[in-house]
Protein backbone atom coordinates (compact mmCIF):
# COMPACT_ATOMS: atom_id res chain seq x y z
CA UNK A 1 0.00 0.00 0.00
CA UNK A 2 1.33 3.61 -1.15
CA UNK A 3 2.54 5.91 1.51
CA UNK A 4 0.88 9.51 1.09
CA UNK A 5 1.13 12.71 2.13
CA UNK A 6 -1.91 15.49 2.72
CA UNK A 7 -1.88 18.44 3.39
CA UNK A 8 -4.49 20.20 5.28
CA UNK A 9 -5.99 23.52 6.06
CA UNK A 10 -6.48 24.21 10.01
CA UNK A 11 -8.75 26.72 10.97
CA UNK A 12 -9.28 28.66 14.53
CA UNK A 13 -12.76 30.14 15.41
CA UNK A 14 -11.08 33.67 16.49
CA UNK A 15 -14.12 36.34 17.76
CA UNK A 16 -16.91 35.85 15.11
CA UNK A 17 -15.31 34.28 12.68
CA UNK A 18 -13.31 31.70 10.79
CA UNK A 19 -9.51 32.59 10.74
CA UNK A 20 -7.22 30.29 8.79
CA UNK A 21 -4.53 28.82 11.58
CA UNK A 22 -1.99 26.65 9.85
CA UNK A 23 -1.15 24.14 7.50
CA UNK A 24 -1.29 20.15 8.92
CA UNK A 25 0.73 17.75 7.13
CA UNK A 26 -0.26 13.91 7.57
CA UNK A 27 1.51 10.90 6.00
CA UNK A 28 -0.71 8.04 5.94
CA UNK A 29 -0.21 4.72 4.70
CA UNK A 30 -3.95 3.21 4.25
CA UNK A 31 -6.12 3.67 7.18
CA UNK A 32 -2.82 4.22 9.07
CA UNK A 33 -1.54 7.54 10.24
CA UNK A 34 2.59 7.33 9.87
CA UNK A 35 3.18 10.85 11.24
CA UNK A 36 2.16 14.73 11.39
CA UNK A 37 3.83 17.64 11.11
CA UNK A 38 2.53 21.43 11.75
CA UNK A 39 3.65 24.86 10.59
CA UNK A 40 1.32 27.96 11.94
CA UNK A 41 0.58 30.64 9.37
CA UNK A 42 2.62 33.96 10.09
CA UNK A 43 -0.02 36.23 9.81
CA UNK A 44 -2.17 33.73 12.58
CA UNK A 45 0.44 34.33 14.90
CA UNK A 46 0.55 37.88 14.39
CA UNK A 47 -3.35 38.12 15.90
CA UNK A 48 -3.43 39.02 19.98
CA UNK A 49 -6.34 36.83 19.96
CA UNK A 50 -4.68 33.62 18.48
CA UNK A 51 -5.63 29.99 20.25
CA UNK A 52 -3.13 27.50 20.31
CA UNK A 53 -4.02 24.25 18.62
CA UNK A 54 -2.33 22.42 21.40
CA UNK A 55 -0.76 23.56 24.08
CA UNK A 56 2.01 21.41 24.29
CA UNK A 57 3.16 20.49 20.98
CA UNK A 58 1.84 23.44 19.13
CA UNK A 59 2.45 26.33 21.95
CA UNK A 60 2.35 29.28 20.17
CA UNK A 61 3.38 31.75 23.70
CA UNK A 62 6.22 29.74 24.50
CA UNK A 63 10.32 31.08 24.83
CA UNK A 64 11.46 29.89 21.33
CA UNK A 65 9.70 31.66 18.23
CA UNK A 66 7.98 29.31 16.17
CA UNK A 67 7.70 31.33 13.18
CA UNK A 68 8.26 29.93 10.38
CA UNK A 69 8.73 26.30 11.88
CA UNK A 70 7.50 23.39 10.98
CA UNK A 71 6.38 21.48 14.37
CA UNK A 72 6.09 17.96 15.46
CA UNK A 73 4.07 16.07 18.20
CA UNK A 74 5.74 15.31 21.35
CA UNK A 75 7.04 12.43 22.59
CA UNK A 76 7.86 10.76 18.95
CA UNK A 77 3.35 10.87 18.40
CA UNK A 78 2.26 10.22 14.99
CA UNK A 79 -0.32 12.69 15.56
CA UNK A 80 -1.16 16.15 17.43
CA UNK A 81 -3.05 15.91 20.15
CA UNK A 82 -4.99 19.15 19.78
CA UNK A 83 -5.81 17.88 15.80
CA UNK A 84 -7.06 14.50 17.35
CA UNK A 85 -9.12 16.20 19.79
CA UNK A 86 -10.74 17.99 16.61
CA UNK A 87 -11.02 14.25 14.67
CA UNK A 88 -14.45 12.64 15.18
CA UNK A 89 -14.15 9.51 18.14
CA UNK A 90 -15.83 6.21 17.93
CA UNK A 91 -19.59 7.66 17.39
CA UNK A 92 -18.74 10.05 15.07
CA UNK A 93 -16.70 7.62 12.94
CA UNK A 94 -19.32 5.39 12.82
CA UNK A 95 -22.06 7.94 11.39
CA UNK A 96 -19.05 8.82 8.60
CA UNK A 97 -18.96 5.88 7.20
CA UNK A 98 -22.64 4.77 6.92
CA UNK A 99 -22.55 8.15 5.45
CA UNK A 100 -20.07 6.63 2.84
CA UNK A 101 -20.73 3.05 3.13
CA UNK A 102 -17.50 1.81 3.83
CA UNK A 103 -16.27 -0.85 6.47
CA UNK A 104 -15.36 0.35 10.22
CA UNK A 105 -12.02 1.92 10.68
CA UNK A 106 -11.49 1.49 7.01
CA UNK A 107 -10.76 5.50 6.25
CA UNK A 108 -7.52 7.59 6.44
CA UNK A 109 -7.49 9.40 9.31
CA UNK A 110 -7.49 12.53 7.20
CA UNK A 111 -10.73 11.81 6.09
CA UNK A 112 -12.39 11.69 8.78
CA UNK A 113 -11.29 15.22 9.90
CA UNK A 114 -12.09 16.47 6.76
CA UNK A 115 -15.85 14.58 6.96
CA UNK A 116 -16.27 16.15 10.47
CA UNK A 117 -17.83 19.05 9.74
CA UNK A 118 -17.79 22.20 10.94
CA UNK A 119 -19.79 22.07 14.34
CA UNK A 120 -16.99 19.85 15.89
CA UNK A 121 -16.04 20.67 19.68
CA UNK A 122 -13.85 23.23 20.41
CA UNK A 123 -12.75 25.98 18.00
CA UNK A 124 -11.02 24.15 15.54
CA UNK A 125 -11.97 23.21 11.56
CA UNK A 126 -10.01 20.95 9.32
CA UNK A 127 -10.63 21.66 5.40
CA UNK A 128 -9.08 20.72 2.43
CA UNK A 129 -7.37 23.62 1.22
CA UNK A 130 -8.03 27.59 2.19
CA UNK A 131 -10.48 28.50 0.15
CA UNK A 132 -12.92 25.92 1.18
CA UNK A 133 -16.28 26.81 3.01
CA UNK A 134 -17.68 25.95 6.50
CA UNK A 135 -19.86 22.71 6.87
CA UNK A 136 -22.03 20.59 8.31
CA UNK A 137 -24.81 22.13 10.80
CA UNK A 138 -26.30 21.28 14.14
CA UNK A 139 -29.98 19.56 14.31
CA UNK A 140 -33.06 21.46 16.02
CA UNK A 141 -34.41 19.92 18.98
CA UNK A 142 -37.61 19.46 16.44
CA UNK A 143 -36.06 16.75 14.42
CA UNK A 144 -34.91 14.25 17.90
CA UNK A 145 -37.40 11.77 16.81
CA UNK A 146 -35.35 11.46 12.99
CA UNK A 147 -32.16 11.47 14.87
CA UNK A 148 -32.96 9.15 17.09
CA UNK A 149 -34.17 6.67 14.24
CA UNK A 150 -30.96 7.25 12.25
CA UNK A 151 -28.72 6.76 15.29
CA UNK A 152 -30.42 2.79 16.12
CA UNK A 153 -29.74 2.08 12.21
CA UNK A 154 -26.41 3.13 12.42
CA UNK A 155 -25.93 1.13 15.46
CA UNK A 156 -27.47 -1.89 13.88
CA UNK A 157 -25.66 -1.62 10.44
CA UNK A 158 -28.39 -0.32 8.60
CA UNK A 159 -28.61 2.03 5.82
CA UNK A 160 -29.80 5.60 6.31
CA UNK A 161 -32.53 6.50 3.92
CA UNK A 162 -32.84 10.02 2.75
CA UNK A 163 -35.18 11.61 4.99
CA UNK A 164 -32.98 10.38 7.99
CA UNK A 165 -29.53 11.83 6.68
CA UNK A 166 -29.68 14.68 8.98
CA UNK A 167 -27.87 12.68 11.05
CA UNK A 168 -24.91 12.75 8.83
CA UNK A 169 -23.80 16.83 9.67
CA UNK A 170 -25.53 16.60 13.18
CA UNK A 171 -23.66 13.68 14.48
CA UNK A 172 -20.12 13.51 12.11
CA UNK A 173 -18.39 15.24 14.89
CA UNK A 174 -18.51 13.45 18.01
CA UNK A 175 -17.01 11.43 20.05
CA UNK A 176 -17.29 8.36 22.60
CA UNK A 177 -18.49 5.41 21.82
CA UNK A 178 -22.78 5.94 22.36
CA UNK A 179 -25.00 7.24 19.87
CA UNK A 180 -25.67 11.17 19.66
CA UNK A 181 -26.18 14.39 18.17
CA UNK A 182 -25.57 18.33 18.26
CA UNK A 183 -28.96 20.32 18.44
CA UNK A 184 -30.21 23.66 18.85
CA UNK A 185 -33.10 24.34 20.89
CA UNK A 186 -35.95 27.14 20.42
CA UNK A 187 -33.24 29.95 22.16
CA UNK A 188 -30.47 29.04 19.47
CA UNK A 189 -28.54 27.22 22.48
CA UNK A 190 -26.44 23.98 21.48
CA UNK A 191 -27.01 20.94 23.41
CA UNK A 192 -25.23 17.24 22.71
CA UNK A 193 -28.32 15.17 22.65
CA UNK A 194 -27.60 11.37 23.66
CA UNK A 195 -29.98 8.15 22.80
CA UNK A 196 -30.24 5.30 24.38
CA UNK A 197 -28.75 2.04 22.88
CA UNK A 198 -30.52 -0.93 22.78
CA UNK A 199 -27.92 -2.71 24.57
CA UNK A 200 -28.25 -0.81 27.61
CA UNK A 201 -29.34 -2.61 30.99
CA UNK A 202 -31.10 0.20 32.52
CA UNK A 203 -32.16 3.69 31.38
CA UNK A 204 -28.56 5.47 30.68
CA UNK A 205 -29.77 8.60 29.92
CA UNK A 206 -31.82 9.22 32.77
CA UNK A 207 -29.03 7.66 35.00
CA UNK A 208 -26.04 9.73 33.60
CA UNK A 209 -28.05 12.95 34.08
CA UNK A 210 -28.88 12.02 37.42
CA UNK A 211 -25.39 11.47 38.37
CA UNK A 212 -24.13 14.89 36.69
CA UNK A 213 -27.20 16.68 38.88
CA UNK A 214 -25.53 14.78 41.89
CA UNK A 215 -22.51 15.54 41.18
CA UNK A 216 -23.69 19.38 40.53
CA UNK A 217 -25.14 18.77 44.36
CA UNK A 218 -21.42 18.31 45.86
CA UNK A 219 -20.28 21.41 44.32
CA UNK A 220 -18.79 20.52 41.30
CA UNK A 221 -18.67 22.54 38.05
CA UNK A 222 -21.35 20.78 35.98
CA UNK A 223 -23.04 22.28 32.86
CA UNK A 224 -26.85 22.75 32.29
CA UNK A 225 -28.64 19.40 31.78
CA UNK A 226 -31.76 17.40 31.32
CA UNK A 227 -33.83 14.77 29.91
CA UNK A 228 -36.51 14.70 27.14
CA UNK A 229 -38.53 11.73 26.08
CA UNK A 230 -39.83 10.83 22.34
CA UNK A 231 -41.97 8.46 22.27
CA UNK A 232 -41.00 5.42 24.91
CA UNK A 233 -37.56 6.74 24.80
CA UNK A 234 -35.73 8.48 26.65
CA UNK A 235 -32.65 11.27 25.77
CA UNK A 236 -29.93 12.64 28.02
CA UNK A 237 -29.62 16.77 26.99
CA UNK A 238 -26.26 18.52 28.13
CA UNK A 239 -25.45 21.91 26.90
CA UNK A 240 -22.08 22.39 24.76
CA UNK A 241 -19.87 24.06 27.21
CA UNK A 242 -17.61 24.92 24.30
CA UNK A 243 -19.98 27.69 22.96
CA UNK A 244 -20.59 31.45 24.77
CA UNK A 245 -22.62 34.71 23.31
CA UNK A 246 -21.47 37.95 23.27
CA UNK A 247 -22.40 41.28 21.94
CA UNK A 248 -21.47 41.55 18.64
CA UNK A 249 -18.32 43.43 18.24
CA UNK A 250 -17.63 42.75 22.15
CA UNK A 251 -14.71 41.64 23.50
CA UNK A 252 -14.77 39.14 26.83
CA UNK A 253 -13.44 40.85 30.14
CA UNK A 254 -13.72 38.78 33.53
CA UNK A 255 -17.37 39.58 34.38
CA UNK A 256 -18.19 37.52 31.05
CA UNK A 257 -20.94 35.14 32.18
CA UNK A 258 -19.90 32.07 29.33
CA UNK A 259 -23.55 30.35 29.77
CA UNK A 260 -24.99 33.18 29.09
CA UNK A 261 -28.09 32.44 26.86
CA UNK A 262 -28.67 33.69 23.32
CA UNK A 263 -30.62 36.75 22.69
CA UNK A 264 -31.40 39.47 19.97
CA UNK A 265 -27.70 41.79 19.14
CA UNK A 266 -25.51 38.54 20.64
CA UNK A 267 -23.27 36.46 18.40
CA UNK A 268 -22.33 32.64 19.22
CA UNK A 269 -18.66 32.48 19.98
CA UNK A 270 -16.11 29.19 20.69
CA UNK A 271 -13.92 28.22 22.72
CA UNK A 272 -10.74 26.20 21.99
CA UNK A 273 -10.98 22.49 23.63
CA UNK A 274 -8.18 19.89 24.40
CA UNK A 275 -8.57 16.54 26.16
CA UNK A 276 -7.08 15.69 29.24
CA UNK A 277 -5.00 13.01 26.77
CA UNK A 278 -3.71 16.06 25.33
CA UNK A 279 -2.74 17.65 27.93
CA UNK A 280 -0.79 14.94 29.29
CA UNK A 281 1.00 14.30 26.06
CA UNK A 282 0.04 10.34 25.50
CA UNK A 283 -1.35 8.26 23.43
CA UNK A 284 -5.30 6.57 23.97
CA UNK A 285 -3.09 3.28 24.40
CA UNK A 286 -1.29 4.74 27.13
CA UNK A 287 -4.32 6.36 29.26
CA UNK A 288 -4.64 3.49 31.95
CA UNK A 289 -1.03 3.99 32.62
CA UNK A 290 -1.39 7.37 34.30
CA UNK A 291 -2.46 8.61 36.76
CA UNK A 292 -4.89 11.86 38.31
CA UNK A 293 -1.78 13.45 39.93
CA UNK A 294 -0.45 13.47 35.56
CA UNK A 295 -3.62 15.44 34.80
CA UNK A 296 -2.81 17.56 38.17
CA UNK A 297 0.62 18.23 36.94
CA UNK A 298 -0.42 18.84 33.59
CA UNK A 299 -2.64 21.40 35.28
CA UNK A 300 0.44 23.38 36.62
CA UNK A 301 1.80 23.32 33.60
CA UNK A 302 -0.45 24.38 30.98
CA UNK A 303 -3.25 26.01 32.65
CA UNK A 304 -3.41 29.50 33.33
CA UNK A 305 -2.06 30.91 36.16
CA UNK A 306 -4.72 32.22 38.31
CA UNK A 307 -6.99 28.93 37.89
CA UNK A 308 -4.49 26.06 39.11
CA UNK A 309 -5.44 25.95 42.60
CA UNK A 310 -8.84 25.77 42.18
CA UNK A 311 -8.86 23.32 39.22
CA UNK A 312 -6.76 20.52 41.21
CA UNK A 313 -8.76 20.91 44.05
CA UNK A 314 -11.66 20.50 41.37
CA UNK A 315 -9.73 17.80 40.00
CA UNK A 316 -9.01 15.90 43.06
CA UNK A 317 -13.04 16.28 43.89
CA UNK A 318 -14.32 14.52 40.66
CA UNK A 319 -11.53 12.09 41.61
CA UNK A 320 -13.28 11.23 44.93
CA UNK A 321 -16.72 11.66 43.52
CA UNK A 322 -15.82 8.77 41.04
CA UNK A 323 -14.85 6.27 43.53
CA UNK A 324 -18.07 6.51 45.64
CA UNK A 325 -19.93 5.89 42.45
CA UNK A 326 -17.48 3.32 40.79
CA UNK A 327 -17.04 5.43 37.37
CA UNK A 328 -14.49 3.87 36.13
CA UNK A 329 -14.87 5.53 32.84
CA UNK A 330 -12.68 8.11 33.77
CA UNK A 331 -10.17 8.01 31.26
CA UNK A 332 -7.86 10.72 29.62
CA UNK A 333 -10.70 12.01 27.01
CA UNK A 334 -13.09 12.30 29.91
CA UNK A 335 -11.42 14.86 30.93
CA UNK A 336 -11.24 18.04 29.02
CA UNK A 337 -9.99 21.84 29.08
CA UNK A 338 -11.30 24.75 27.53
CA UNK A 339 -9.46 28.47 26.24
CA UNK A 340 -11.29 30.61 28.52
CA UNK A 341 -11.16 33.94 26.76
CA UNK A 342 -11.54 36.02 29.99
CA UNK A 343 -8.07 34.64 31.19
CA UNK A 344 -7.20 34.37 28.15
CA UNK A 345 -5.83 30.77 29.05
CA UNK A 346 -7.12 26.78 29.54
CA UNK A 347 -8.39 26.03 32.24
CA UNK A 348 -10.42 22.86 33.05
CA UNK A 349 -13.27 21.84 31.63
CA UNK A 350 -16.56 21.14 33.44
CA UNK A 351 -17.69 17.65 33.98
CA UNK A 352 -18.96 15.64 31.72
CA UNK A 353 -19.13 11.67 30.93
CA UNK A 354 -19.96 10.12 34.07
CA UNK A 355 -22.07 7.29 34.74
CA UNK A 356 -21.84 4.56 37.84
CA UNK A 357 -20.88 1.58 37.05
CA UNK A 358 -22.83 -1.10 39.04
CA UNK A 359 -20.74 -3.78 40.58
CA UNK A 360 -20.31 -6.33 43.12
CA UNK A 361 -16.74 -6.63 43.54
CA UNK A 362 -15.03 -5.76 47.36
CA UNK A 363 -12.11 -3.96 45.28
CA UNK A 364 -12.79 -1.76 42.91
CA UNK A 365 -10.52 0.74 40.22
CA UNK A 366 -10.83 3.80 38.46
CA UNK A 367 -9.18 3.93 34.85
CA UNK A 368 -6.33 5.90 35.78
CA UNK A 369 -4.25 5.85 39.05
CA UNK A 370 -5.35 7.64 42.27
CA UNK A 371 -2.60 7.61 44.72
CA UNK A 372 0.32 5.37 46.24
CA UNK A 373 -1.79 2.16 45.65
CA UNK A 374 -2.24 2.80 42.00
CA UNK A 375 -6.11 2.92 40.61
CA UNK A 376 -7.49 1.24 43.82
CA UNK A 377 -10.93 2.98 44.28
CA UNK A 378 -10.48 3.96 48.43
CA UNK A 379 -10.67 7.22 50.05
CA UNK A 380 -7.71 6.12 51.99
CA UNK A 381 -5.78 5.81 48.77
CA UNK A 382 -7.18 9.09 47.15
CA UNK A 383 -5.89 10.98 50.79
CA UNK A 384 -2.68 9.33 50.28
CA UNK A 385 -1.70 11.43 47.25
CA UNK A 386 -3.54 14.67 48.11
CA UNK A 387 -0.15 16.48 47.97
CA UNK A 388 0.23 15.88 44.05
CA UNK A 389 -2.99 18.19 43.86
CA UNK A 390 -0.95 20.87 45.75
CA UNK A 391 -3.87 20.14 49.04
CA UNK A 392 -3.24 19.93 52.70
CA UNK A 393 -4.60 16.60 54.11
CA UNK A 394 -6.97 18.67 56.02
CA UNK A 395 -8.08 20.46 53.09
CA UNK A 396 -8.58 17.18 50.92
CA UNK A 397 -10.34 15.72 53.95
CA UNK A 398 -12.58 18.48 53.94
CA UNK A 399 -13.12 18.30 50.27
CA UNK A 400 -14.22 14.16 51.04
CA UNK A 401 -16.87 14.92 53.17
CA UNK A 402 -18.43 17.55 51.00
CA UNK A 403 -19.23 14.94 48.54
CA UNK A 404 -19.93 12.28 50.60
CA UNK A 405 -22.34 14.39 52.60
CA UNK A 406 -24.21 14.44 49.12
CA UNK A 407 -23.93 10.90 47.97
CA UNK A 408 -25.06 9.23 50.75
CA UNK A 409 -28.24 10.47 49.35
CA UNK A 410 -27.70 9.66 46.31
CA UNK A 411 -31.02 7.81 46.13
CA UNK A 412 -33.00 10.24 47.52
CA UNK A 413 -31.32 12.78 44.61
CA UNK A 414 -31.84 10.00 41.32
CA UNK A 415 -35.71 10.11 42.44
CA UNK A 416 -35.76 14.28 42.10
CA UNK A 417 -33.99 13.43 38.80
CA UNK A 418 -36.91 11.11 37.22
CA UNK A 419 -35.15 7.83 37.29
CA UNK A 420 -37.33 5.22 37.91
CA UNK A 421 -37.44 2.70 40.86
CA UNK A 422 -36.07 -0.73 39.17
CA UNK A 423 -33.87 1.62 37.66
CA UNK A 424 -32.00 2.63 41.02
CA UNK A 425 -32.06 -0.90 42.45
CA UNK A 426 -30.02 -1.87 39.03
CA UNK A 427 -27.76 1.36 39.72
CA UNK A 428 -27.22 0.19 43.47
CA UNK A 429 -24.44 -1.51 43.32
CA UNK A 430 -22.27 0.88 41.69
CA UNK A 431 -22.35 3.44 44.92
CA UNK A 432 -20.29 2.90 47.83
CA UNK A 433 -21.08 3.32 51.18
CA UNK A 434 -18.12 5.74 53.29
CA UNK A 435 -17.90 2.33 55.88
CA UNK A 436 -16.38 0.03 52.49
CA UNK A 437 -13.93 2.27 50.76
CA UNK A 438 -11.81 3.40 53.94
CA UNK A 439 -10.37 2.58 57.17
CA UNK A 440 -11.61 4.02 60.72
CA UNK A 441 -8.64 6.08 60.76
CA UNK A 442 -9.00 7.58 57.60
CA UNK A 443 -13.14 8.40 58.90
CA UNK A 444 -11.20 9.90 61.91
CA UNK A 445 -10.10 12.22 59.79
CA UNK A 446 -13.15 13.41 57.91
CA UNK A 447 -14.59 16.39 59.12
């Protein structure tokens, strides 16, 4: 099989509009991506309100000048992790090629960055050359029902008729592995609306919007969401945190409220995204060999400034919250950072992508390591690294009992949410009570 090489147009999402970034080089043999390279367009880096595609290959604010440069991924990556953040994941691959009826993981990888579409997340756009146009569009909430429908054909193999091809712009984008879609509600707002599969042993939707409420409950930073039902089904809704309005012509200053909704004289702006896998600098293969105190260091390296306290403390709380409710989907692209334009600098995301994971097992592990025991899910193991998150053990004791204080109630909170009885005695399991994941000096401790 010929090697080839592509070359790429990058754009950035700069203030109101599109702003060509850089050119992306990518030398493919087959399906298989052989290596990247990256050179940023002079006049890009010229702008004070340039993004960085990645902050750690692709740094544009860094001590050496990159003018001029052609750039490679750190350690010896094929590809750039702020480009693969951009590249449609499992889901979104999937709806790409039932859109060209090929086999799974058949396509280049530069095709499916260039079949993403425009609406990916973050503020990034892959096209073929410089002079080509934005595309692809988000759904309205009005056509759920059609997406919906396309999304269990795709999942079952099945072709997509015609009047069912929305799917193909308003789900090209996205990642993870379960079915879903962008779409606008009535206000102009974008949401990430996700189905239910039919392989699912109890009502995901309803359960992972539960959790995110719960989670909201302990204090952490959790974006707007809800459920809707069509028909007998039932559809997890989670605004796109990636998205802010402004005033057109407006520039963000601190007081910037980034959820702000849309509304007559405001323009939809974006904000740059990078996964957590980005930030740390690995490869998917490598994500279950690090650990939270990587994503904690990456924090005090990359993120701005005035945010790193509070995001490890953050960090280290979503940590905890995960091991009372065994989500052990926690891995590097469940965690995410934005380009806060206020700063201007990343900063961490909020939370997304977290569902409990019912279980029976005495021992339980996260995906990626907690403290000096490795990815054993205990509070006693989560206190004994709380100085990687730069925390006092009185401070990260603290920071256990606020969520605990919430999920012992978990229950109580799932009800408020909708989810249905059977439903919660199937969810059981995954919850731990304080008494099984630490030892009575560690509760000693807990304030």
């Amino acid at each position: 099989m010929a090697v080839k090489e592509l070359k790429l147009m990058t754009f950035a999402y700069l203030g109101e509009s599109w702003a060509p970034c850089g050119q992306l080089t990518m030398t493919e043999q087959g399906p298989e991506l052989l290596a990247s390279s990256f050179a940023y367009g002079l006049n890009y880096l010229d702008r004070a309100d340039a993004i960085e595609v990645d902050p750690v290959s692709l740094a544009i604010r860094g001590p050496q000048s990159i003018k001029g440069k052609l750039l490679l991924p750190v350690n010896n990556l094929v590809s750039f992790g702020g480009i693969r953040d951009a590249a449609p994941d499992a889901w979104g691959r999937r709806v790409i090629e039932a859109k060209l009826k090929v086999p799974a993981n058949s396509l280049p990888e530069s095709q499916y960055l260039l079949h993403a579409g425009s609406e990916r997340v973050g503020a990034l756009d892959i096209r073929a050359n410089i002079k080509d146009e934005p595309t692809g569009a988000a759904g309205s909430v009005h056509a759920l029902a059609y997406l919906m429908e396309a999304a269990e054909r795709i999942e079952a193999g099945e072709d997509v008729p015609a009047n069912l091809e929305y799917i193909f712009m308003a789900g090209s984008a996205l990642g993870g592995a379960r079915p879903k879609a962008s779409v606008r509600d009535a206000g102009g707002s974008l949401w990430l609306a996700k189905f239910q599969s039919k392989n699912d042993a109890f009502d995901i939707p309803a359960a992972e919007c539960a959790s995110l409420v719960l989670a909201r409950e302990t204090g952490l930073n959790v974006p707007p969401v809800n459920t809707r039902i069509i028909g007998d089904r039932r559809i997890m809704m989670i605004r796109r945190f990636d998205r802010y309005w402004l005033a057109q012509g407006a520039q963000p200053t601190v007081a910037t409220d980034l959820m702000h909704l849309p509304a007559d004289g405001l323009t939809e702006r974006r904000m740059g995204f990078v996964s957590g896998l980005t930030l740390v600098g690995c490869d998917e293969t490598q994500s279950r060999t690090k650990s939270y105190a990587d994503l904690a260091l990456a924090i005090r390296k990359y993120c701005h400034p005035s945010v790193i306290r509070a995001d490890n403390e953050e960090l280290f709380k979503r940590m905890v919250f995960n091991i009372f409710a065994s989500n052990d989907d926690d891995h590097l692209r469940n965690h995410g950072f934005l380009w806060d334009p206020r700063l201007p600098g990343w900063r961490l995301s909020p939370l997304y992508d977290v569902l409990p994971r019912p279980g029976l097992a005495t021992e339980r592990y996260l995906h990626l390591g907690i403290g000096p025991q490795g990815r054993l899910a205990t509070l006693d193991n989560a206190l004994g690294g709380h100085a990687m998150f730069s925390l006092s053990l009185p401070r990260a004791c603290a920071l256990v009992g606020d969520v605990w204080r919430v999920v012992r109630e978990w229950k109580v909170s799932f009800e408020r949410s909708g989810v249905a009885a059977d439903d919660i005695a199937k969810i059981a399991p995954a919850f731990r009570h304080l008494d099984d994941i630490s030892t009575a000096g560690t509760r000693k401790l807990l304030p």
